[in-house]
Protein backbone atom coordinates (compact mmCIF):
# COMPACT_ATOMS: atom_id res chain seq x y z
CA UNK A 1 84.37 140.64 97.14
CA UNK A 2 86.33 137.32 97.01
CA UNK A 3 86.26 135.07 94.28
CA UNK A 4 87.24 131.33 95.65
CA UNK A 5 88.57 129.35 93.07
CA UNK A 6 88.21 125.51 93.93
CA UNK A 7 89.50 123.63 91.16
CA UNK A 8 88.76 120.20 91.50
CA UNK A 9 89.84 116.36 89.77
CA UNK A 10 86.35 116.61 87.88
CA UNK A 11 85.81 120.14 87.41
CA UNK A 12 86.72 124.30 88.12
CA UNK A 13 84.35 126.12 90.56
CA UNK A 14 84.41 130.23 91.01
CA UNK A 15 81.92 131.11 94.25
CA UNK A 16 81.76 134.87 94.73
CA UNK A 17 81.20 135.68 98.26
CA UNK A 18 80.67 139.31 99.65
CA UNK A 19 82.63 140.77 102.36
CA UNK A 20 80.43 139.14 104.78
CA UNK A 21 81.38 135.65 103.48
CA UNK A 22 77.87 135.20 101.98
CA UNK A 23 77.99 133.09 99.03
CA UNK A 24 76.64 135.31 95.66
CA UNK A 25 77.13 133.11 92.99
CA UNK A 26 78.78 129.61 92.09
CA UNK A 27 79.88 128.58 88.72
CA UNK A 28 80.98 125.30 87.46
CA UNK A 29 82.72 123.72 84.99
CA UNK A 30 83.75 119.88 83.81
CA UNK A 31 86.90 119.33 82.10
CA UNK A 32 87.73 116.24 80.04
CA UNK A 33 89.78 113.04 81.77
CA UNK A 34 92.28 111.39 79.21
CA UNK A 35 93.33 108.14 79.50
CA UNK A 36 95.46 107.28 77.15
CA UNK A 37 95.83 104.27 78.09
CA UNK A 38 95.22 101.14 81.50
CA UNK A 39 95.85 103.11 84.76
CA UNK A 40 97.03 106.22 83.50
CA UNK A 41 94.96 109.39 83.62
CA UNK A 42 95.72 113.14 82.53
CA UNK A 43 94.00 116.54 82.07
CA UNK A 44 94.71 119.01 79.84
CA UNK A 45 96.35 122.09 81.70
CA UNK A 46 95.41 124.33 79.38
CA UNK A 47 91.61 123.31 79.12
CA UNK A 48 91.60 124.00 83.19
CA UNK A 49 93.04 127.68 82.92
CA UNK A 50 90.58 128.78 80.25
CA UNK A 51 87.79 126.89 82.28
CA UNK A 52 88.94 129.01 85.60
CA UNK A 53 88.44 131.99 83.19
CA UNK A 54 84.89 131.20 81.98
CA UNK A 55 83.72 130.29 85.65
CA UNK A 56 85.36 133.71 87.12
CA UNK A 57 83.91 135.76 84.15
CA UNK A 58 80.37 134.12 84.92
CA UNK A 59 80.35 134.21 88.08
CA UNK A 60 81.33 138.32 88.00
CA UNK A 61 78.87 139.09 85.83
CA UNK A 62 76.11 139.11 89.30
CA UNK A 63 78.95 142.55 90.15
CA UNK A 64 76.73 144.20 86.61
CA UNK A 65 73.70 142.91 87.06
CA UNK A 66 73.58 144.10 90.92
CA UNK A 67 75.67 147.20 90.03
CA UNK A 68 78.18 146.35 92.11
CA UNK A 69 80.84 145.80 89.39
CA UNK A 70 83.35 148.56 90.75
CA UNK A 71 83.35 146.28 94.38
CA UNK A 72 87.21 145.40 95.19
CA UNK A 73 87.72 142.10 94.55
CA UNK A 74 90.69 139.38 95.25
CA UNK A 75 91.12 135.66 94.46
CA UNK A 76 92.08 132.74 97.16
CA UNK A 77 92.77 129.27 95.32
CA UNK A 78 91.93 125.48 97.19
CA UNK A 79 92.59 122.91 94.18
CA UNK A 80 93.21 118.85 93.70
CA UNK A 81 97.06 118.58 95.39
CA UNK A 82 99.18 116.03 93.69
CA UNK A 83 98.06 116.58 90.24
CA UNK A 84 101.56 117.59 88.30
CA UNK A 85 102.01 120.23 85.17
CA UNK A 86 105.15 121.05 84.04
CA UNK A 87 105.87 124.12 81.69
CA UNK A 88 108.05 126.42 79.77
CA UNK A 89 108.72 129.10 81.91
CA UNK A 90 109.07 131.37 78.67
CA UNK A 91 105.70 130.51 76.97
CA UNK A 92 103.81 129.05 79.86
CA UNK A 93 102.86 126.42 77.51
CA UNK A 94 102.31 123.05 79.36
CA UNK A 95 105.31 120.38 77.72
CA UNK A 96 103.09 117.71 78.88
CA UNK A 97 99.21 117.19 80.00
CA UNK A 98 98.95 117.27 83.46
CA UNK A 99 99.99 114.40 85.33
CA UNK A 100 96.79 113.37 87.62
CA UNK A 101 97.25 112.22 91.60
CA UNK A 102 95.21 109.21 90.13
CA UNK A 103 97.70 108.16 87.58
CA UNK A 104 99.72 104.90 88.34
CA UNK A 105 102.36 105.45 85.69
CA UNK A 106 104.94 106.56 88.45
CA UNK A 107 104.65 103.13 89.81
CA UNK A 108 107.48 101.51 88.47
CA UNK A 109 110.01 104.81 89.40
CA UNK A 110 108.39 104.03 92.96
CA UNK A 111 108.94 100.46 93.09
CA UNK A 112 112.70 101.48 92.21
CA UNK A 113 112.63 103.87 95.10
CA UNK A 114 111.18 101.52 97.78
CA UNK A 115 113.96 98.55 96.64
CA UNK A 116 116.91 101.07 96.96
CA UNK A 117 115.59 101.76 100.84
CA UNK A 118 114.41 105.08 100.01
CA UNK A 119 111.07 104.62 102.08
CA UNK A 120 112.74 105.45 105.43
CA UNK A 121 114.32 108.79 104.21
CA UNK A 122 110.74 109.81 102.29
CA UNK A 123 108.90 109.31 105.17
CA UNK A 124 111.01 110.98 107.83
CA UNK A 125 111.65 114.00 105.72
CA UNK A 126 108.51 114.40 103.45
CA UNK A 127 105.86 112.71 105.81
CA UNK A 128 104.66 110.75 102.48
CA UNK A 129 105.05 107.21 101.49
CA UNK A 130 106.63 106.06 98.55
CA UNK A 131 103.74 106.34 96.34
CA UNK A 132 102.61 107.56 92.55
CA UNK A 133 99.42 108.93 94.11
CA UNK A 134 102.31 112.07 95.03
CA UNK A 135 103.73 114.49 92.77
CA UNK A 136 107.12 113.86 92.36
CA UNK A 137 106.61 110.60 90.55
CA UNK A 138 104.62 111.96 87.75
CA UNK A 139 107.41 115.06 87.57
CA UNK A 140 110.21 112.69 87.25
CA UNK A 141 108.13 110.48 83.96
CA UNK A 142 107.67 113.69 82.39
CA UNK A 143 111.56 114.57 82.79
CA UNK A 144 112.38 111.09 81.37
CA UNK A 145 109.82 110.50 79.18
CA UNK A 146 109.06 113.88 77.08
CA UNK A 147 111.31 114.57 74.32
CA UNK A 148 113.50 117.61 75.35
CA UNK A 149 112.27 117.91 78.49
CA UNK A 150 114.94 116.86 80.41
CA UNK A 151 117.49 118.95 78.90
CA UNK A 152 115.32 122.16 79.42
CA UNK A 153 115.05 121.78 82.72
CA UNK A 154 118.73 121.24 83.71
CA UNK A 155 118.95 124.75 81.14
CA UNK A 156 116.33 126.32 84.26
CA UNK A 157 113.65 126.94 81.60
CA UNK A 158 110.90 124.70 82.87
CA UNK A 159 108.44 125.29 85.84
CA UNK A 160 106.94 122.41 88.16
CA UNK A 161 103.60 123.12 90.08
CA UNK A 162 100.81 121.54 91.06
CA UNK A 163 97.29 122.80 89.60
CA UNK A 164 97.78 126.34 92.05
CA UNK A 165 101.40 127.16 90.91
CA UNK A 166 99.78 126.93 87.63
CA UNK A 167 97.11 129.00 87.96
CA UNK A 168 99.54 131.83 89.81
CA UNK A 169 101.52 131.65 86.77
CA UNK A 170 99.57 132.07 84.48
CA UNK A 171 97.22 134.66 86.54
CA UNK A 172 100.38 137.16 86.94
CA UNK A 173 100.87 136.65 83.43
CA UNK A 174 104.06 134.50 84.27
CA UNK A 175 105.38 136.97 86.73
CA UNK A 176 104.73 134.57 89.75
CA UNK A 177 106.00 131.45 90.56
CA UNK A 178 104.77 129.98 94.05
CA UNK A 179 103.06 127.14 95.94
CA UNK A 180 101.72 127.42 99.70
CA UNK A 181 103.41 124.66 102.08
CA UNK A 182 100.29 121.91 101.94
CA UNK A 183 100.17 121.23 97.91
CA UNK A 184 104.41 121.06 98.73
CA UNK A 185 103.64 118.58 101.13
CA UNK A 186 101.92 116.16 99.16
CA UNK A 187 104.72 116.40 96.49
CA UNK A 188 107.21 114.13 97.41
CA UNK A 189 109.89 116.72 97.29
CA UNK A 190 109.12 119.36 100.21
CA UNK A 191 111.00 118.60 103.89
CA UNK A 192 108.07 119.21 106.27
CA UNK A 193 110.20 120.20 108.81
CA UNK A 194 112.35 123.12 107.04
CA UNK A 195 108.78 123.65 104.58
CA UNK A 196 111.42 124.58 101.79
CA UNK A 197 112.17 122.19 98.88
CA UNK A 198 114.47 119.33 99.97
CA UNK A 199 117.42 118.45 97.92
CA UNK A 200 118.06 114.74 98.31
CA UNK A 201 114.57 114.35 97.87
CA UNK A 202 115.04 116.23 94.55
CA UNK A 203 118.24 114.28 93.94
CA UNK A 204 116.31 111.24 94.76
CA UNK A 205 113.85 112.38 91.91
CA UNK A 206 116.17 113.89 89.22
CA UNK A 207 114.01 117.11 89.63
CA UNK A 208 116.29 120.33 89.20
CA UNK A 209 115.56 122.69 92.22
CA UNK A 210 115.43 125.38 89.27
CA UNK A 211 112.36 124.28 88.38
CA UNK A 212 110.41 124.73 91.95
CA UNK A 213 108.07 127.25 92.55
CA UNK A 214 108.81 129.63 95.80
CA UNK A 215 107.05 127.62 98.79
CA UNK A 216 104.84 130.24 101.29
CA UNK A 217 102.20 130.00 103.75
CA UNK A 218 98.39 129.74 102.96
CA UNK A 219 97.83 133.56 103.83
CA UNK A 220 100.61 134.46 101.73
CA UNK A 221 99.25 137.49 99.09
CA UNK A 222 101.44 135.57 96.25
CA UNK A 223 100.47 138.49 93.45
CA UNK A 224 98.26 140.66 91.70
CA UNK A 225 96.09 139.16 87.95
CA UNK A 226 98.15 140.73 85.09
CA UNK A 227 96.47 143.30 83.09
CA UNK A 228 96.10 141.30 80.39
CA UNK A 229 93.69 138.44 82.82
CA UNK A 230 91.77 141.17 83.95
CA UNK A 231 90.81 142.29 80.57
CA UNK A 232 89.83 138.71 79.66
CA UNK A 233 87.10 139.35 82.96
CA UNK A 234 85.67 142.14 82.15
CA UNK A 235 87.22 143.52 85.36
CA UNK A 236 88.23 146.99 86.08
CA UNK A 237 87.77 148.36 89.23
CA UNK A 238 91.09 148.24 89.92
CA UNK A 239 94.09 145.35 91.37
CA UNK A 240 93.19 141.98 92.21
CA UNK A 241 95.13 140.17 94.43
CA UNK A 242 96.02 136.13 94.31
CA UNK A 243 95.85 135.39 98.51
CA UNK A 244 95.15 132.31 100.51
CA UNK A 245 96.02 129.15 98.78
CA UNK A 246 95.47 125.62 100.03
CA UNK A 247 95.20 122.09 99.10
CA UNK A 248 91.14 120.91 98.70
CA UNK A 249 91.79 118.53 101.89
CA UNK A 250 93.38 121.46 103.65
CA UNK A 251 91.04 123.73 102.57
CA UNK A 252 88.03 121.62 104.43
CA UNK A 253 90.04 121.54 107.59
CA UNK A 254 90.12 124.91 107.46
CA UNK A 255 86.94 125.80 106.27
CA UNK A 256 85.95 123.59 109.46
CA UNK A 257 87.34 125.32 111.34
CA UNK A 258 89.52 122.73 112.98
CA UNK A 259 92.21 125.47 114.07
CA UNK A 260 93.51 123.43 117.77
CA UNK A 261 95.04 120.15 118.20
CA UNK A 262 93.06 117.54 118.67
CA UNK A 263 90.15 118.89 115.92
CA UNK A 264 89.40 116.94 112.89
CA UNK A 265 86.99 117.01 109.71
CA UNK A 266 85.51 113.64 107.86
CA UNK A 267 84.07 114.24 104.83
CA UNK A 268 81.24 111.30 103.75
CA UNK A 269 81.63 109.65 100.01
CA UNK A 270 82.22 107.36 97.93
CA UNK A 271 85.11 106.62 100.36
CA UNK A 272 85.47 108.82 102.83
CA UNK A 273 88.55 111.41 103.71
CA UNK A 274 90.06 111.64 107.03
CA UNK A 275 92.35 114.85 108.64
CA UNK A 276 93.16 115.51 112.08
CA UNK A 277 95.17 118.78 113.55
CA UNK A 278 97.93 117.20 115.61
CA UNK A 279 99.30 120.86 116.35
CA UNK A 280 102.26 122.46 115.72
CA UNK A 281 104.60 119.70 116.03
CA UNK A 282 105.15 117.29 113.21
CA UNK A 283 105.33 113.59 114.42
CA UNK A 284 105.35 110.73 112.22
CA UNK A 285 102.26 109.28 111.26
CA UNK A 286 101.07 105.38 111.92
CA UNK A 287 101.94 102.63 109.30
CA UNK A 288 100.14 103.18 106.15
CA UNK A 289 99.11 107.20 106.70
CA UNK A 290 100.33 110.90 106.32
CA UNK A 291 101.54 113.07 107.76
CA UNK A 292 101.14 116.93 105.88
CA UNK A 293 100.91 120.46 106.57
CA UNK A 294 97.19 120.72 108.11
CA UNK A 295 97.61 124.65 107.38
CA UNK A 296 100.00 127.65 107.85
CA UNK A 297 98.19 131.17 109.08
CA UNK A 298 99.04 134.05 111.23
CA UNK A 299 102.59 132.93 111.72
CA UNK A 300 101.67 129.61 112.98
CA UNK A 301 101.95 125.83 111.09
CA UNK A 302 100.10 123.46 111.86
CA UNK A 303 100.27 119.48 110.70
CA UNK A 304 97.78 116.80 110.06
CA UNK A 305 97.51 113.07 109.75
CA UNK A 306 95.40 112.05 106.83
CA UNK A 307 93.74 108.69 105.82
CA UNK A 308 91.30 107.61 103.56
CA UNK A 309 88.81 105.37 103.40
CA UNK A 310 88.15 103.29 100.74
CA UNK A 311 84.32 102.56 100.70
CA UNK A 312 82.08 103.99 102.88
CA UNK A 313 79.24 105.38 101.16
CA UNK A 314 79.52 103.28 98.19
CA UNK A 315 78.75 100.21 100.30
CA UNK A 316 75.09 101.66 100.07
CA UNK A 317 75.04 102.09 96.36
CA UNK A 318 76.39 98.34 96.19
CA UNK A 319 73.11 97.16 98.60
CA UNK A 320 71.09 99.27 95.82
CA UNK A 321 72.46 98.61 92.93
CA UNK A 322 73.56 95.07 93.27
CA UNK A 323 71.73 93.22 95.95
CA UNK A 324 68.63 95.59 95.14
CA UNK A 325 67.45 95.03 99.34
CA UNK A 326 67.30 99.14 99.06
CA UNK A 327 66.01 101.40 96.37
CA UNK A 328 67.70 104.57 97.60
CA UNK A 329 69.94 106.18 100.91
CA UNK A 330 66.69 107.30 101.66
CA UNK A 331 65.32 104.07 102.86
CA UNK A 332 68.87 103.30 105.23
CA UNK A 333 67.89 104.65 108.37
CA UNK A 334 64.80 103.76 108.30
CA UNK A 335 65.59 100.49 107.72
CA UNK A 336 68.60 100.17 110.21
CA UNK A 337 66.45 101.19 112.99
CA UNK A 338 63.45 98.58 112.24
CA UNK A 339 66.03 96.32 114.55
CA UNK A 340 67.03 96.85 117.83
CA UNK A 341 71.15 95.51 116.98
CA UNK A 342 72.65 94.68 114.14
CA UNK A 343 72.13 90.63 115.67
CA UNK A 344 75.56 89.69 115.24
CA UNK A 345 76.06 90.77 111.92
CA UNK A 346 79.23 93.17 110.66
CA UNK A 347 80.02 94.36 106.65
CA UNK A 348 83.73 94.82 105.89
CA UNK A 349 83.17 96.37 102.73
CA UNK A 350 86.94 95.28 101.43
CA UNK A 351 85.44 95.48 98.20
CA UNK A 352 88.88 97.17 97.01
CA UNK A 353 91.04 96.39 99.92
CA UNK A 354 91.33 97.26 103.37
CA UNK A 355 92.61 101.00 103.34
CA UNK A 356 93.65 103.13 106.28
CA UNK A 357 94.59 101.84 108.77
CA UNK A 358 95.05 98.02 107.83
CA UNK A 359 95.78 98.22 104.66
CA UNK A 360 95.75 94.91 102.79
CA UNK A 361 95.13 95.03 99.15
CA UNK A 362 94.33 91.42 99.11
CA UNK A 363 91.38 91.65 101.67
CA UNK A 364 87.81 90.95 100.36
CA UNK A 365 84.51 92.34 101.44
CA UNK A 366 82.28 89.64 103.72
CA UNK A 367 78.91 89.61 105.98
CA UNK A 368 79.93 87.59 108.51
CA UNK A 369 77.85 86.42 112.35
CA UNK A 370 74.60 85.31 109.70
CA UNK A 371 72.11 83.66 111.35
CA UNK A 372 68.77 82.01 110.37
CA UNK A 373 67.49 84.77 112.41
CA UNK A 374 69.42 87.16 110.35
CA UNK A 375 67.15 89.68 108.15
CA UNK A 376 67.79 92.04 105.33
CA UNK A 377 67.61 95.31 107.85
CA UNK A 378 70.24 93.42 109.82
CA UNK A 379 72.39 93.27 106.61
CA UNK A 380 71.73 97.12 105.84
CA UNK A 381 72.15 97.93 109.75
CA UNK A 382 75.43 96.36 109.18
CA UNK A 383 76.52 97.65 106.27
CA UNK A 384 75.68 101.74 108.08
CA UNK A 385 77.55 100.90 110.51
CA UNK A 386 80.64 99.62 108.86
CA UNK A 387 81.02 103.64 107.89
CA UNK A 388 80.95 104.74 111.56
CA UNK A 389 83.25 101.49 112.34
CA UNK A 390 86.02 102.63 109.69
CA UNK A 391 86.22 106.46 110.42
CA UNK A 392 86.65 105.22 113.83
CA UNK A 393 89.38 102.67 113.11
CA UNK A 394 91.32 105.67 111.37
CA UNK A 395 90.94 108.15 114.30
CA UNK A 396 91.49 106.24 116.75
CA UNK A 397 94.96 105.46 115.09
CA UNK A 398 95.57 108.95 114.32
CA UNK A 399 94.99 110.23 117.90
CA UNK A 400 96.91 107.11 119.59
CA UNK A 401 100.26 107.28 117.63
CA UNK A 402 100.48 111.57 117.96
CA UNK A 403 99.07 110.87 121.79
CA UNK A 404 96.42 113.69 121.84
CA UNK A 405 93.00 113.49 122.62
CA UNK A 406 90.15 114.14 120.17
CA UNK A 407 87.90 117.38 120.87
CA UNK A 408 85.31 117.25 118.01
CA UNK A 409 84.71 115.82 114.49
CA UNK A 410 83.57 118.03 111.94
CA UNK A 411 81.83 116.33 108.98
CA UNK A 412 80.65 116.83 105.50
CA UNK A 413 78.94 114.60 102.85
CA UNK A 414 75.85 113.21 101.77
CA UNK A 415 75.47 110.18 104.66
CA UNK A 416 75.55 113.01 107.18
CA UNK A 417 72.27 113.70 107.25
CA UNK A 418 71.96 110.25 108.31
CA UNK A 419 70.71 110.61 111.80
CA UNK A 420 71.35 107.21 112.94
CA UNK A 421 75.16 106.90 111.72
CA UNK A 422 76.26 110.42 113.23
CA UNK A 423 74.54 109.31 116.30
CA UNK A 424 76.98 105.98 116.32
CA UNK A 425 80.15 107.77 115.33
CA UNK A 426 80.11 110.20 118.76
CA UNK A 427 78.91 107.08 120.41
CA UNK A 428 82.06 105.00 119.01
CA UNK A 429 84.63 108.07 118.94
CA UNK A 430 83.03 110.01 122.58
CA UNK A 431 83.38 113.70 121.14
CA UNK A 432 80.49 115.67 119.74
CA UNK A 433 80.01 115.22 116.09
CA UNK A 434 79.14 118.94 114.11
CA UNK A 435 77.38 119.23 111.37
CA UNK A 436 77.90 122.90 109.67
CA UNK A 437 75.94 125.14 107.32
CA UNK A 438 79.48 125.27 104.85
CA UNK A 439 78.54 123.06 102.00
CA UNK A 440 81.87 124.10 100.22
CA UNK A 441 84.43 123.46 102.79
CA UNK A 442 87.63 123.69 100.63
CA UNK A 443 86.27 126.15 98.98
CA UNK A 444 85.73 128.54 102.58
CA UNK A 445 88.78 127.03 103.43
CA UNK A 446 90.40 129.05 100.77
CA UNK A 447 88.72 132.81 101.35
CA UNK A 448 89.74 132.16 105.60
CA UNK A 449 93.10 132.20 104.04
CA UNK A 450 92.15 135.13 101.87
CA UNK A 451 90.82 137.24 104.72
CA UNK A 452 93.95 136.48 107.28
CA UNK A 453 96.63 137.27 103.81
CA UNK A 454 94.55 140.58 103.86
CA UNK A 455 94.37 141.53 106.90
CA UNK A 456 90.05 141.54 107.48
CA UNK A 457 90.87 138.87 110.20
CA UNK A 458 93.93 138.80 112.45
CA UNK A 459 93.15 135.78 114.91
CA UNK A 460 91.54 132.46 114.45
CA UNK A 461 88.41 133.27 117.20
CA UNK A 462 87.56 136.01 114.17
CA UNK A 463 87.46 133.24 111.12
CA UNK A 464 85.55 130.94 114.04
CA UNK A 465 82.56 133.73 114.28
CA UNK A 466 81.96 133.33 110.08
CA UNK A 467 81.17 129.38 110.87
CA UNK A 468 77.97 128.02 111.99
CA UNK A 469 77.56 124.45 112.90
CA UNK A 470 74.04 123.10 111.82
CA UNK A 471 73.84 120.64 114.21
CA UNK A 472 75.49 118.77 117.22
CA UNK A 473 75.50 115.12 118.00
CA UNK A 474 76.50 115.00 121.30
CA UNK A 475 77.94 111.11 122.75
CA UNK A 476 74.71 108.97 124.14
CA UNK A 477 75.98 105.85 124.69
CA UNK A 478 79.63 105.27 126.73
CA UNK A 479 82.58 103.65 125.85
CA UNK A 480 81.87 100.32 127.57
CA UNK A 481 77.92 100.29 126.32
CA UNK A 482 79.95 100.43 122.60
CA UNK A 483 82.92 98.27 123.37
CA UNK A 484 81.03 94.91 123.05
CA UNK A 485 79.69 95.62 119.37
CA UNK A 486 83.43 97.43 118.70
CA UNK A 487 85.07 94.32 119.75
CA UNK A 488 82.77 92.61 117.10
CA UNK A 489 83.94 94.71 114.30
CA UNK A 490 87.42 94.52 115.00
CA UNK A 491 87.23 90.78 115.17
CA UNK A 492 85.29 90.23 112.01
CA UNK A 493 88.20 92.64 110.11
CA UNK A 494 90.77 90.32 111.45
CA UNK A 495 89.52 87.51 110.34
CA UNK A 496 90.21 88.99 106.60
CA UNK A 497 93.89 90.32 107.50
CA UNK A 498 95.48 87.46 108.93
């Protein structure tokens, strides 16, 4: 039995699966966001380790009511990456609430960084841009800002970790103190190249290396839950060990599958996320994106460009909920395919900015090529599209700058059931576009780690035969039948980044 813990911005998940990766029971919990006050936002460390407990406890309780409670069981963690705790290393009490990846109080420290000419050195050693959306920003407020804080940690009694370090910690009862490489590589403070901690990067951040958990692959087996955790789980059918650990975005490329170059995963939002394998050398990503560790397994690493998107599926809430010309998702396709082209018309929904890969935080959304011809399916056609359009714009950069060529896209998200859009993105991108029966992608991500750390699965054509792709939306269209409406796009995005 594996118990994958996927703690998340908004809540703490425990799915049980059974040696056959078949998915028993899933438990979840909400914690509380704190804002304490414009832009800043925190969780309480503390509230997330005794949630983890409650979901792992409920979720073990199917073991006594199927009478399989004396099944072997270990624990694989996927978890939100740049959220920061730091603790006493004596008391594992948290000296702070943890520091959330959506926080913006590290932005002044980062302006400071970018006008000293840091920006080169982050970006060539840590793959990151200068940003508070990373770690090491939040670390370095909570150094300066928490009374005694500072002076403990040059003493070596504080630990840093993002939300897995902190649950290894406190799982071993304090005995463990580790990370895997791709929550280190959205810290700020981790050399991508050497995947150990990087000391001008520390220096750059006044973070003592002292307080840095040991950095190891994602099929690491990092420790075995204290006696003292497993009596809080009812558990005792012997050691549980803490292996596979990833980052949530990680975890979905994984749990994808998307073990070769040239493989990528797109999960469908709000906004929508963006990763593609660029194998095992780590090149420098295009203006404005990422580069990370994709994933580290049987002896191999792997890296990744990442972008995000910011509005993809929220475009359709806005035609719902503020222009009202749709009452639900539901009614999209339906509508989009009542005309036979979008007539001209293209949706840049800027409505916070361009993101990846134009990025200009000034842009503003706009229907543009209206006609009196122009009808309210026309403006929903164009408002689908725009999703395929952006995903596109971000891949397409991703594949040009590392020069490989894109195999498949594996997606996730609500919009994908949308027939008509995953028909348009192989159309615009030319590679199949796979649909799988994982609903829980970090979450899988996290137990393929668990099963190469343990040895169940020694090569990645083993993981491959646990995943099943739902469906398969194979290209229909060329490149030159989409170039014409592409071109359109492209020119109606300029016109808002000039």
């Amino acid at each position: 039995m594996i118990i994958s813990i996927d703690q998340s911005t908004s809540a703490t998940k425990a799915l049980l699966f059974d040696d056959n990766c078949k998915l028993l029971k899933q438990v979840g919990i909400p914690h509380q966001q704190h804002y304490p006050q414009p832009g800043w936002v925190e969780h309480d460390a503390e509230e997330i380790w005794q949630n983890t407990i409650k979901a792992m406890k409920e979720a073990l309780a199917v073991l006594r009511e199927t009478g399989d409670e004396g099944e072997s069981l270990s624990i694989a963690i996927t978890n939100q990456r740049e959220t920061v705790v730091v603790w006493e290393r004596e008391t594992g009490r948290p000296v702070y609430n943890a520091v959330v990846w959506q926080c913006m109080r590290g932005q002044q420290i980062c302006e400071n960084l970018k006008a000293k000419g840091y920006g080169k050195m982050v970006k060539e050693k840590s793959g990151l841009l200068i940003d508070p959306y990373f770690a090491g920003s939040g670390a370095k407020w909570i150094l300066d800002n928490v009374e005694g804080a500072r002076a403990k940690a040059e003493a070596g009694k504080l630990c840093f970790g993002t939300i897995d370090s902190w649950l290894v910690y406190k799982l071993t009862g304090g005995k463990v103190h580790a990370t895997d490489y791709t929550n280190a590589s959205r810290t700020m403070l981790f050399n991508v190249h050497t995947l150990d901690w990087d000391d001008e990067l520390l220096d750059m951040l006044t973070v003592p290396r002292s307080m840095m958990p040991a950095p190891l692959p994602c099929d690491a087996v990092y420790g075995e839950v204290c006696d003292d955790v497993l009596a809080m789980l009812g558990y005792n059918a012997g050691p549980v060990k803490i292996a596979g650990i990833l980052g949530d975005s990680h975890g979905a490329l994984s749990g994808q599958m998307c073990f070769a170059e040239g493989f990528g995963k797109a999960t469908y939002g709000t906004g929508s996320s963006v990763m593609v394998n660029i194998g095992e050398h780590c090149a420098p990503a295009p203006d404005g994106l990422v580069t990370s560790v994709g994933f580290s397994a049987l002896g191999k690493t792997f890296y990744a460009f990442e972008g995000n998107i910011h509005c993809t599926g929220a475009t359709l809430n806005w035609l719902r909920d503020q222009l009202q010309l749709i009452n639900g998702p539901q009614e999209v396709e339906a509508m989009a395919t009542s005309v036979p082209d979008n007539g001209g018309v293209y949706f840049v929904p800027a409505f916070s900015g361009l993101g990846a890969p134009w990025w200009n935080a000034e842009a503003k959304a706009c229907i543009s090529g209206l006609s009196l011809a122009s009808t309210k399916a026309h403006v929903v056609r164009a408002a689908l599209e725009s999703i395929a359009y952006q995903v596109t714009d971000l891949i397409k950069t991703m594949t040009g700058k590392a020069g490989i060529n894109l195999k498949e896209i594996r997606v996730d998200g609500g919009p994908t059931k949308n027939k008509f859009l995953m028909q348009m993105q192989s159309d615009l991108l030319q590679v199949p576009v796979v649909r799988s029966e994982v609903e829980d992608a970090s979450a899988f991500g996290a137990l393929v780690m668990n099963r190469f750390a343990l040895g169940v699965w020694k090569t990645f054509d083993e993981a491959q035969q646990a995943w099943t792709a739902l469906d398969s939306t194979l290209p229909a269209h060329t490149e030159a039948d989409m170039a014409p409406a592409y071109a359109g796009w492209q020119k109606a995005v300029r016109s808002l980044v000039v």
